[in-house]
Every structure is written in structure tokens, then in C-alpha cells.
C-alpha atoms as a PDB file:
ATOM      1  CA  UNK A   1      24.472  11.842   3.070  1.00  0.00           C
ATOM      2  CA  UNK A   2      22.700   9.605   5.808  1.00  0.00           C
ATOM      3  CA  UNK A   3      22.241   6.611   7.086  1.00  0.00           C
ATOM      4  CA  UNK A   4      18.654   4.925   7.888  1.00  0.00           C
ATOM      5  CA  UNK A   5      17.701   2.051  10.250  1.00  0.00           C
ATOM      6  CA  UNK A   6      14.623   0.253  10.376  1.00  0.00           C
ATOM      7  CA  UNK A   7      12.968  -1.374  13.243  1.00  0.00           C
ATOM      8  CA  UNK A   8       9.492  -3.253  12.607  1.00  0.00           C
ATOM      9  CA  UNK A   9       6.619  -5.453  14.273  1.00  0.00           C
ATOM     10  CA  UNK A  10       5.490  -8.040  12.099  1.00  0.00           C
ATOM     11  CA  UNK A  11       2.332  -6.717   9.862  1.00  0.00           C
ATOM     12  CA  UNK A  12       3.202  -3.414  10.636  1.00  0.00           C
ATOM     13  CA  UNK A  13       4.670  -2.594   6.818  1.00  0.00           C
ATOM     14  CA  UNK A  14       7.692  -1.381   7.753  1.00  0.00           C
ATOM     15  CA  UNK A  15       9.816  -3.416   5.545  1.00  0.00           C
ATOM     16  CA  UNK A  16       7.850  -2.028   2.308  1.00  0.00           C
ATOM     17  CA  UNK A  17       8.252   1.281   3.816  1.00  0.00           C
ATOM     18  CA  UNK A  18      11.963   1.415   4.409  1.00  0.00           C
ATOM     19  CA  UNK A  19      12.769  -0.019   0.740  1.00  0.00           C
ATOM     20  CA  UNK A  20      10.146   2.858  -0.856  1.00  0.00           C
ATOM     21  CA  UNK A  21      12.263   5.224   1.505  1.00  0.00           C
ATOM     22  CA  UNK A  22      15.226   3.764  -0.403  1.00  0.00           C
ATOM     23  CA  UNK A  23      13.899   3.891  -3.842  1.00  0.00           C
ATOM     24  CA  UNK A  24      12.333   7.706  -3.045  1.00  0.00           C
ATOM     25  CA  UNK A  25      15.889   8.531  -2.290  1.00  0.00           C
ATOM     26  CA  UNK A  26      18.000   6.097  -4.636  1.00  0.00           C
ATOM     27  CA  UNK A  27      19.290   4.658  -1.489  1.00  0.00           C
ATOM     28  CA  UNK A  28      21.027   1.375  -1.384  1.00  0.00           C
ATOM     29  CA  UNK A  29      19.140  -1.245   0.957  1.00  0.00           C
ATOM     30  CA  UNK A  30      21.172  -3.409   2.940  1.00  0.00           C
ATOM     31  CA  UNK A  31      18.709  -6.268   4.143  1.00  0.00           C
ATOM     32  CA  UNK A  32      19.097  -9.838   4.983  1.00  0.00           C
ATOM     33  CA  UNK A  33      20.344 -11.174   1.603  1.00  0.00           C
ATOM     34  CA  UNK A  34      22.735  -7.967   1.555  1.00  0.00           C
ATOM     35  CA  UNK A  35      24.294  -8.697   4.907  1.00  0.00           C
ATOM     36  CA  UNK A  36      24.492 -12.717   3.648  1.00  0.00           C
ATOM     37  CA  UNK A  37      26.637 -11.653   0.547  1.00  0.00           C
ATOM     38  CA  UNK A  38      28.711  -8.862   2.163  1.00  0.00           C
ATOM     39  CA  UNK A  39      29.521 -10.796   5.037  1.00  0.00           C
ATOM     40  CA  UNK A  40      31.040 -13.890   2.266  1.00  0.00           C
ATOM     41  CA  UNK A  41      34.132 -11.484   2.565  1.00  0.00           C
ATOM     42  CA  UNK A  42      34.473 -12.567   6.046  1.00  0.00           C
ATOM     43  CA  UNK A  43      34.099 -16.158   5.847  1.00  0.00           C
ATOM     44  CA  UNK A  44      30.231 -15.514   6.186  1.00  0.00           C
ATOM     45  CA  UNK A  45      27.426 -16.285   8.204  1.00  0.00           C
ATOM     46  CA  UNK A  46      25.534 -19.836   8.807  1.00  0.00           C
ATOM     47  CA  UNK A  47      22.200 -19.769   6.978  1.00  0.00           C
ATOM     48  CA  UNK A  48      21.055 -21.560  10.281  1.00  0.00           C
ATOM     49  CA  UNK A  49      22.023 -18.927  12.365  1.00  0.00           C
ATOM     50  CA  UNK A  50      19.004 -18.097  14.941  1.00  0.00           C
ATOM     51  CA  UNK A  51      20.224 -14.510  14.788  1.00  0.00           C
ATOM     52  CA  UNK A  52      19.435 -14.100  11.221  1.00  0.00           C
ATOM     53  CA  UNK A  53      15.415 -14.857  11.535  1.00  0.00           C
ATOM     54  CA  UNK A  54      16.091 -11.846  14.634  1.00  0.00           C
ATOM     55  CA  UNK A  55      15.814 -15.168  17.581  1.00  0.00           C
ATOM     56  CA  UNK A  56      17.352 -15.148  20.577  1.00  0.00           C
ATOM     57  CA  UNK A  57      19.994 -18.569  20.396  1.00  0.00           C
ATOM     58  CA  UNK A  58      19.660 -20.914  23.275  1.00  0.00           C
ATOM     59  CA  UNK A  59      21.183 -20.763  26.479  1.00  0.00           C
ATOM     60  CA  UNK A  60      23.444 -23.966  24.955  1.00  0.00           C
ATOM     61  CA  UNK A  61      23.949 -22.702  21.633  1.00  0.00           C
ATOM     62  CA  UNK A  62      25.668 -19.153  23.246  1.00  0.00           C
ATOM     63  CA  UNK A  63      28.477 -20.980  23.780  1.00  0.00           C
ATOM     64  CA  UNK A  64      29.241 -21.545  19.983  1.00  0.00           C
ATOM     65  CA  UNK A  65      31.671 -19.731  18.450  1.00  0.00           C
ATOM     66  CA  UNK A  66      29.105 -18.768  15.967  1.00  0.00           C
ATOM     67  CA  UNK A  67      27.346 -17.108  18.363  1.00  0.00           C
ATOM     68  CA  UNK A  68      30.564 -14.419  18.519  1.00  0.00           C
ATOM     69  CA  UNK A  69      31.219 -14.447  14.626  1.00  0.00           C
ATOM     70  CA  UNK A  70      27.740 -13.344  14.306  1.00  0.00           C
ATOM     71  CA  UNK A  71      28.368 -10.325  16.245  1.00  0.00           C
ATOM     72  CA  UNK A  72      31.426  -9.140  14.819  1.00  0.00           C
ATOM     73  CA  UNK A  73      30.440 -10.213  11.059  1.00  0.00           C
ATOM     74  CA  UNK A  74      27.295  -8.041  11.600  1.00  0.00           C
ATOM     75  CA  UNK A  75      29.287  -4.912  12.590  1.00  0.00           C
ATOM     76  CA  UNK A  76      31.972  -5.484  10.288  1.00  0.00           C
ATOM     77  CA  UNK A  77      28.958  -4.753   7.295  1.00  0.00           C
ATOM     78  CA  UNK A  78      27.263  -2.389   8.508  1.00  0.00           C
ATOM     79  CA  UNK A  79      30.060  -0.258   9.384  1.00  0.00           C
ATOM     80  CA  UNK A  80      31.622  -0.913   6.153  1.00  0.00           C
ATOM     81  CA  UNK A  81      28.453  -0.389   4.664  1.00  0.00           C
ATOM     82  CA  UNK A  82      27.833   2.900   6.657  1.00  0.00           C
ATOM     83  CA  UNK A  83      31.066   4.341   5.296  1.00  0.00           C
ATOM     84  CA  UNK A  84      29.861   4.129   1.805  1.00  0.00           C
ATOM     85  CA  UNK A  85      26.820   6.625   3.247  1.00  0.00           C
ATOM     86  CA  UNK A  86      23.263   6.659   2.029  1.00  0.00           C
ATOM     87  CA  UNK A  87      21.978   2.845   3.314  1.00  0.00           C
ATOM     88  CA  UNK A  88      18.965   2.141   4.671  1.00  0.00           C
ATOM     89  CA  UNK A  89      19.228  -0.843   7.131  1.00  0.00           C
ATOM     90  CA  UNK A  90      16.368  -3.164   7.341  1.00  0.00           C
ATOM     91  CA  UNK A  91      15.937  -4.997  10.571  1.00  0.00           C
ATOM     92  CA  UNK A  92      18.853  -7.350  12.517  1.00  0.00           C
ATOM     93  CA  UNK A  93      18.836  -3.867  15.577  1.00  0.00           C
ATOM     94  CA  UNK A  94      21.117  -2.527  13.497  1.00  0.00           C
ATOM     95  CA  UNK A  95      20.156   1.416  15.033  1.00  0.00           C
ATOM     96  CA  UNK A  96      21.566   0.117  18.326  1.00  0.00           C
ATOM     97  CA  UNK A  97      24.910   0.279  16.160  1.00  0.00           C
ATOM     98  CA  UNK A  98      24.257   3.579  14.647  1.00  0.00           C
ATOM     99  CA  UNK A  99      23.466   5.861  18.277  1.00  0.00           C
ATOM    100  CA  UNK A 100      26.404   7.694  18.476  1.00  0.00           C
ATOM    101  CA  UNK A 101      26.436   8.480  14.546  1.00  0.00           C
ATOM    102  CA  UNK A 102      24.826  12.422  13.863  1.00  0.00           C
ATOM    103  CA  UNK A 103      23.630  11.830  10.297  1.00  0.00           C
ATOM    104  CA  UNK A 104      21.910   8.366  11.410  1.00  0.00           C
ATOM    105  CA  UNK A 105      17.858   7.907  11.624  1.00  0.00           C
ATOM    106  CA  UNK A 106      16.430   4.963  13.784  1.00  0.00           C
ATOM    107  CA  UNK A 107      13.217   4.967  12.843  1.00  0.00           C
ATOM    108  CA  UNK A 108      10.848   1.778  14.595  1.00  0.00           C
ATOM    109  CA  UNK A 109       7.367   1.014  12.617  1.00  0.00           C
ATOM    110  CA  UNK A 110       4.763  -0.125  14.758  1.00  0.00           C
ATOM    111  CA  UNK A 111       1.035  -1.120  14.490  1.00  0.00           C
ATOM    112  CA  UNK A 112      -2.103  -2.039  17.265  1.00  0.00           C
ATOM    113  CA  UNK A 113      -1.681  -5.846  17.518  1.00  0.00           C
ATOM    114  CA  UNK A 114      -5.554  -6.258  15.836  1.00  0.00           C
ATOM    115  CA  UNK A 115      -4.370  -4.423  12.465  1.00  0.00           C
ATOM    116  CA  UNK A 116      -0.989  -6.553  12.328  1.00  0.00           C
ATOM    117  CA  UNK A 117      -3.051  -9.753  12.656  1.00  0.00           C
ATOM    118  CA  UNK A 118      -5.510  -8.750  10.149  1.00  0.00           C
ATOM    119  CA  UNK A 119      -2.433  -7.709   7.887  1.00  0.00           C
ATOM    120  CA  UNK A 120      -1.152 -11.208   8.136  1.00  0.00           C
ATOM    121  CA  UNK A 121      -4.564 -13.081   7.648  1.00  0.00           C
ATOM    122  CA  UNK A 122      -5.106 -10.772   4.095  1.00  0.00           C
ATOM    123  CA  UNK A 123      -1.034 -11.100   3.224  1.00  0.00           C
ATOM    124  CA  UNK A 124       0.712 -13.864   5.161  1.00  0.00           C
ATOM    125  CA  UNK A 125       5.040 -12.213   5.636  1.00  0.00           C
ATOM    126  CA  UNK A 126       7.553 -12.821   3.141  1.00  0.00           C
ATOM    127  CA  UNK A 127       8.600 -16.728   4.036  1.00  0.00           C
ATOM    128  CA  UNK A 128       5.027 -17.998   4.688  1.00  0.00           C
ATOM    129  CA  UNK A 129       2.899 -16.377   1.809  1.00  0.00           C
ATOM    130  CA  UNK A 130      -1.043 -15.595   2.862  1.00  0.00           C
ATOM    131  CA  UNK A 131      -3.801 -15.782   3.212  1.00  0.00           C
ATOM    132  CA  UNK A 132      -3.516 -17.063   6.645  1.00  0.00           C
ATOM    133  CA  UNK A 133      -6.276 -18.129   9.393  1.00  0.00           C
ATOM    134  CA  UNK A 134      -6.207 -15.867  12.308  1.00  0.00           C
ATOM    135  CA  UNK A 135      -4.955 -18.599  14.428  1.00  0.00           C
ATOM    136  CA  UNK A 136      -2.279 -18.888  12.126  1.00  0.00           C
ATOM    137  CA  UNK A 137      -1.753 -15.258  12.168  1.00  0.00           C
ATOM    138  CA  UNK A 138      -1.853 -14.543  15.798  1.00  0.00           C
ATOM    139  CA  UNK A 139       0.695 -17.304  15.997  1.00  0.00           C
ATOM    140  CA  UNK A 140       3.026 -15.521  13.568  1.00  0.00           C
ATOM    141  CA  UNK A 141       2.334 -12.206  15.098  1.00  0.00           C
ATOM    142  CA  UNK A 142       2.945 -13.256  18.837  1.00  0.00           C
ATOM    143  CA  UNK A 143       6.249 -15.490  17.863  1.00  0.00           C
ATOM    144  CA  UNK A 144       7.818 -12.919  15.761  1.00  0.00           C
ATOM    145  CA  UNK A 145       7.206 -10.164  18.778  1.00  0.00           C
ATOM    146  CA  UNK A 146       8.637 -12.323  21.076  1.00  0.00           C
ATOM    147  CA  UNK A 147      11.956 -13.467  18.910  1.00  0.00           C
ATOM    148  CA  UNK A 148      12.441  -9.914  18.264  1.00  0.00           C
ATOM    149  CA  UNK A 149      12.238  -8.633  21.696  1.00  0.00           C
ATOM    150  CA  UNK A 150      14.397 -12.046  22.927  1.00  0.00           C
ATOM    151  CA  UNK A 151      17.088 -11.234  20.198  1.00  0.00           C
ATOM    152  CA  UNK A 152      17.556  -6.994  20.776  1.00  0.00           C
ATOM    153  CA  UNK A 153      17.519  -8.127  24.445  1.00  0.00           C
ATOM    154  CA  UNK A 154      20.525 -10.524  23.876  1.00  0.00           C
ATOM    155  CA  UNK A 155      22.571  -8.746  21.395  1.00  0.00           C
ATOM    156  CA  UNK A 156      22.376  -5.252  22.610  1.00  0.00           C
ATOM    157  CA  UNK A 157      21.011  -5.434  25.754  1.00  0.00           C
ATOM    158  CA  UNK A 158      17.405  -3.231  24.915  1.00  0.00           C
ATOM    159  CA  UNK A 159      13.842  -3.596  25.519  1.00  0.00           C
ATOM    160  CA  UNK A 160      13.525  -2.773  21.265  1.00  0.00           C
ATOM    161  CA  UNK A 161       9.986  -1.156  21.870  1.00  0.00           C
ATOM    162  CA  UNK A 162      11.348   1.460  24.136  1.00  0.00           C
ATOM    163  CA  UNK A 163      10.533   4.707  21.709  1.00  0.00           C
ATOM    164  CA  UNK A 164      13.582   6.465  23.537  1.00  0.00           C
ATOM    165  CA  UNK A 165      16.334   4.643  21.374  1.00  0.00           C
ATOM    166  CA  UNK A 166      14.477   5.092  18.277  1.00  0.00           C
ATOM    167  CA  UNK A 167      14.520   8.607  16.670  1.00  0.00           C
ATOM    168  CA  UNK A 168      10.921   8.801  14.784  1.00  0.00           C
ATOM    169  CA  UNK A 169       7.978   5.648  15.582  1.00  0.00           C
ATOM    170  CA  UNK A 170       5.090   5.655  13.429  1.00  0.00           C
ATOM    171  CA  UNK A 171       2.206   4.209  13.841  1.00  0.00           C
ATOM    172  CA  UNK A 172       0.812   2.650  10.434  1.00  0.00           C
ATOM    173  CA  UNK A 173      -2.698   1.988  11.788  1.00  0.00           C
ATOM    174  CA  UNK A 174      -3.453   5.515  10.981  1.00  0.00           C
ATOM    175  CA  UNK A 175      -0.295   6.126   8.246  1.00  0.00           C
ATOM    176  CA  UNK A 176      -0.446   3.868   5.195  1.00  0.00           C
ATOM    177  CA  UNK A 177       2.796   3.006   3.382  1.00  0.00           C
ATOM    178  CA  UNK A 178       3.061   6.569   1.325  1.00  0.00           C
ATOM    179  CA  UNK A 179       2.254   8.683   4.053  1.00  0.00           C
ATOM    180  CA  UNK A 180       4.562   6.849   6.001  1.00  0.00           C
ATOM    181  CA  UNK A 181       7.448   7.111   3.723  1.00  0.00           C
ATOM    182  CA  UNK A 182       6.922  10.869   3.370  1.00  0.00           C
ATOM    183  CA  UNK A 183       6.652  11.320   7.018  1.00  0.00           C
ATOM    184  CA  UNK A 184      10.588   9.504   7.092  1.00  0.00           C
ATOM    185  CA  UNK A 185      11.813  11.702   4.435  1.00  0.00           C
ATOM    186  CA  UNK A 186      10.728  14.897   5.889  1.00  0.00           C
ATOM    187  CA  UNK A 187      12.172  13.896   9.384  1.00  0.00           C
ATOM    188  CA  UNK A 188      15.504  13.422   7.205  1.00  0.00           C
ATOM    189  CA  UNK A 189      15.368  17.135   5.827  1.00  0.00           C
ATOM    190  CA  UNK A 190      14.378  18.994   9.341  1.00  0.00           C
ATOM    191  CA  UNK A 191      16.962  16.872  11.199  1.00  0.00           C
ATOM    192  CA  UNK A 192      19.573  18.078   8.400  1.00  0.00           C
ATOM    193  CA  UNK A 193      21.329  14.580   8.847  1.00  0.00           C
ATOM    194  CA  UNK A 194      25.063  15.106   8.206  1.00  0.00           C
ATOM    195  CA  UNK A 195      28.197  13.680   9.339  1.00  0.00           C
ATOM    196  CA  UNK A 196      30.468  15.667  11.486  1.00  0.00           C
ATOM    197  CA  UNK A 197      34.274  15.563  11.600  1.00  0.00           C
ATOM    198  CA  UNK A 198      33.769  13.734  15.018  1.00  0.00           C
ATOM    199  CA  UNK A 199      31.479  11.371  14.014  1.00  0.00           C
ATOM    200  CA  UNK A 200      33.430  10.296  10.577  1.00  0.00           C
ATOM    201  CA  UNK A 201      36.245   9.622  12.656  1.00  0.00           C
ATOM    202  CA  UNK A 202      34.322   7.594  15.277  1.00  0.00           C
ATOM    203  CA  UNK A 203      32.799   5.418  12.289  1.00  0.00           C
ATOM    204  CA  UNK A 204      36.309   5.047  10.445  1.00  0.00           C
ATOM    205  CA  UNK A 205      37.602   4.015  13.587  1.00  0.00           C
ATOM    206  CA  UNK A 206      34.426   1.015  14.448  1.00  0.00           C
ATOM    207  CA  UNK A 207      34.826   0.426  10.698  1.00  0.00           C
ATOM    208  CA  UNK A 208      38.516  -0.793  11.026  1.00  0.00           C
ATOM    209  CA  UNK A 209      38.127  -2.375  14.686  1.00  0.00           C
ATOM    210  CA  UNK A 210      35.452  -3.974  13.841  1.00  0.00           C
ATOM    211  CA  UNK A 211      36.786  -5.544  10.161  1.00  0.00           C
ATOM    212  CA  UNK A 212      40.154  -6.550  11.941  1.00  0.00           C
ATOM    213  CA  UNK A 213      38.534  -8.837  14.695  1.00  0.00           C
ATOM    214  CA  UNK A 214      36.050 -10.426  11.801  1.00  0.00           C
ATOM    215  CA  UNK A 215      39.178 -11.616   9.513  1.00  0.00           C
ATOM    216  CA  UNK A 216      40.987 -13.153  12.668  1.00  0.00           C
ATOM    217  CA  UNK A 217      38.294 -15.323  13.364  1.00  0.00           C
ATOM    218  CA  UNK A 218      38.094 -16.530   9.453  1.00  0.00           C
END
């Protein structure tokens, strides 16, 4: 019974190491398309939403009242998602929601900038298929560390590269995708991730707040 977030740089691997994490443990995975469909019970989310490509919306476009559905429909599912145990969450800063929960893991994947650029040039990422020139690839690189840092910043407030609100970073420059998946499941077992009495109630009680204020602004 736990709950797993991932945090990841572009070219770092960390998306195909959260879902092996999640088929190692027979996990559920809620990612992007997840949150899209779960949050249909809400009214759901615009698919042209800045917050769902993890970009910081414009200093005009903060005044839409999209801009506060988007932040109540994304706790809504994952704390109704949380409550059903065993998820691992796949990017949108959803550990900043998951802090104060004792069987949670916020793990961030990182890589040196060189080895995520190279990564892209071989690969290209999931919307823009490689291979890539490295001008192209530096580009994606350097925007998609600069949305992500803009959006954490303006949604919860973080610098998302500070390792002291993540519980385990790896660095896959040295770990490749099975070593790092090991390395998340064995931080699982010595951590002995399980909810407390406390903490249950705490989530229960986010769970409810959280789906009330999404279905009065349906």
C-alpha cells in the first residue's frame, strides 16, 4: 500500500522508469491521459490548458477561471486516486500534494544536461518523435526545464529541483532504466511505506474538500 510520484527533466528517462516501477509492482499509473479521463467526472479539463504540457499560464491568462478549475480538478484526482492506494503519479508536481502523506514516495529523476540532449538527438520525447538535431534538442531540453521550473513555481510555490522536497533523486547518467527502477523499489521496502491512522484521515479529509469545491465550479 503506497503511493509514488514522479518528478523528471526532459531526457532523463524518468517517465519509462516510473511506468516499469508500475508494471514491477502491478501499480496503476495515473499520467496525463489518466488525469484527462478522471477529471471528465468533474466537468474536465481544457486540452489547451498551459498547465497540462507542465507551463506556467501568462500573467493575463491567470485571471481565467480555468486557471482555478485546473487546480482544484487536479487535486480532486489525485486525491481520489490516492485513496484507491498503489498509484504511481507521473509528472503535473503532483509530490507537492502528497508531503504530508507517510506511505507516499517523491522520487525526482534527473540527468547532466549533455546526456539529456544526446537522449533527445538519438530519441526525440513522446509528442515530437526523434531523431532530432542538437539544436533541436537543446531547444527542447532548455524549454521543457524552464516550463517545468515556471509551472512548480506557480502552482505550488517550489524551486522543483530543490532535492529537499523530493524523497529519493537519481541520477540516470550513471543508473540506466533497470537499475533505476530497482533502486525505487528497494527505497519502497526500507522506508516500509504505510498509511497511518493520521494520515488516512488527513487524505479522506483533502479527498472530500477537495471533490466538493471541483463539482461547484461544474
Amino acid at each position: 500500500m503506497a503511493l509514488v510520484s514522479f518528478s523528471r527533466e526532459e531526457g532523463s528517462l524518468g517517465g519509462l522508469v516510473a511506468r516499469e516501477v508500475a508494471a514491477r509492482l502491478g501499480y496503476r499509473v495515473l499520467d496525463l491521459k489518466a488525469l484527462l479521463d478522471e477529471a471528465q467526472a468533474y466537468g474536465g479539463i481544457k486540452q489547451s490548458a498551459p498547465e497540462l504540457l507542465e507551463r506556467q499560464p501568462s500573467l493575463l491568462a491567470r485571471l481565467d477561471r480555468e486557471r482555478r478549475r485546473y487546480s482544484v480538478l487536479l487535486r480532486a484526482v489525485v486525491y481520489g486516486a490516492a485513496l484507491d492506494d498503489n498509484v504511481v503519479f507521473l509528472g503535473r508536481g503532483v509530490g507537492m500534494l502528497l508531503g504530508d502523506l507517510s506511505h507516499a514516495l517523491r522520487v525526482l529523476v534527473v540527468a547532466p544536461q549533455e546526456t539529456r540532449i544526446a537522449r533527445v538527438m538519438r530519441q526525440g520525447v513522446s509528442a515530437r518523435p526523434g531523431p532530432k538535431s542538437r539544436e533541436e534538442a537543446e531547444d527542447i531540453v532548455r524549454r521543457a526545464d524552464r516550463d517545468r521550473a515556471g509551472y512548480l513555481r506557480y502552482l505550488f510555490h517550489v524551486d522543483w529541483l530543490n532535492p529537499q522536497i523530493h524523497d529519493l533523486v537519481i541520477n540516470t547518467a550513471s543508473l540506466g532504466v533497470p537499475s533505476a527502477t530497482e533502486a525505487v523499489i528497494l527505497a519502497m521496502q526500507r522506508m516500509r511505506l504505510q498509511p497511518t491512522p493520521e494520515t488516512l484521515a488527513r487524505l479522506k479529509d483533502l479527498a472530500a474538500t477537495s471533490k466538493a469545491e471541483a463539482e461547484s465550479l461544474r
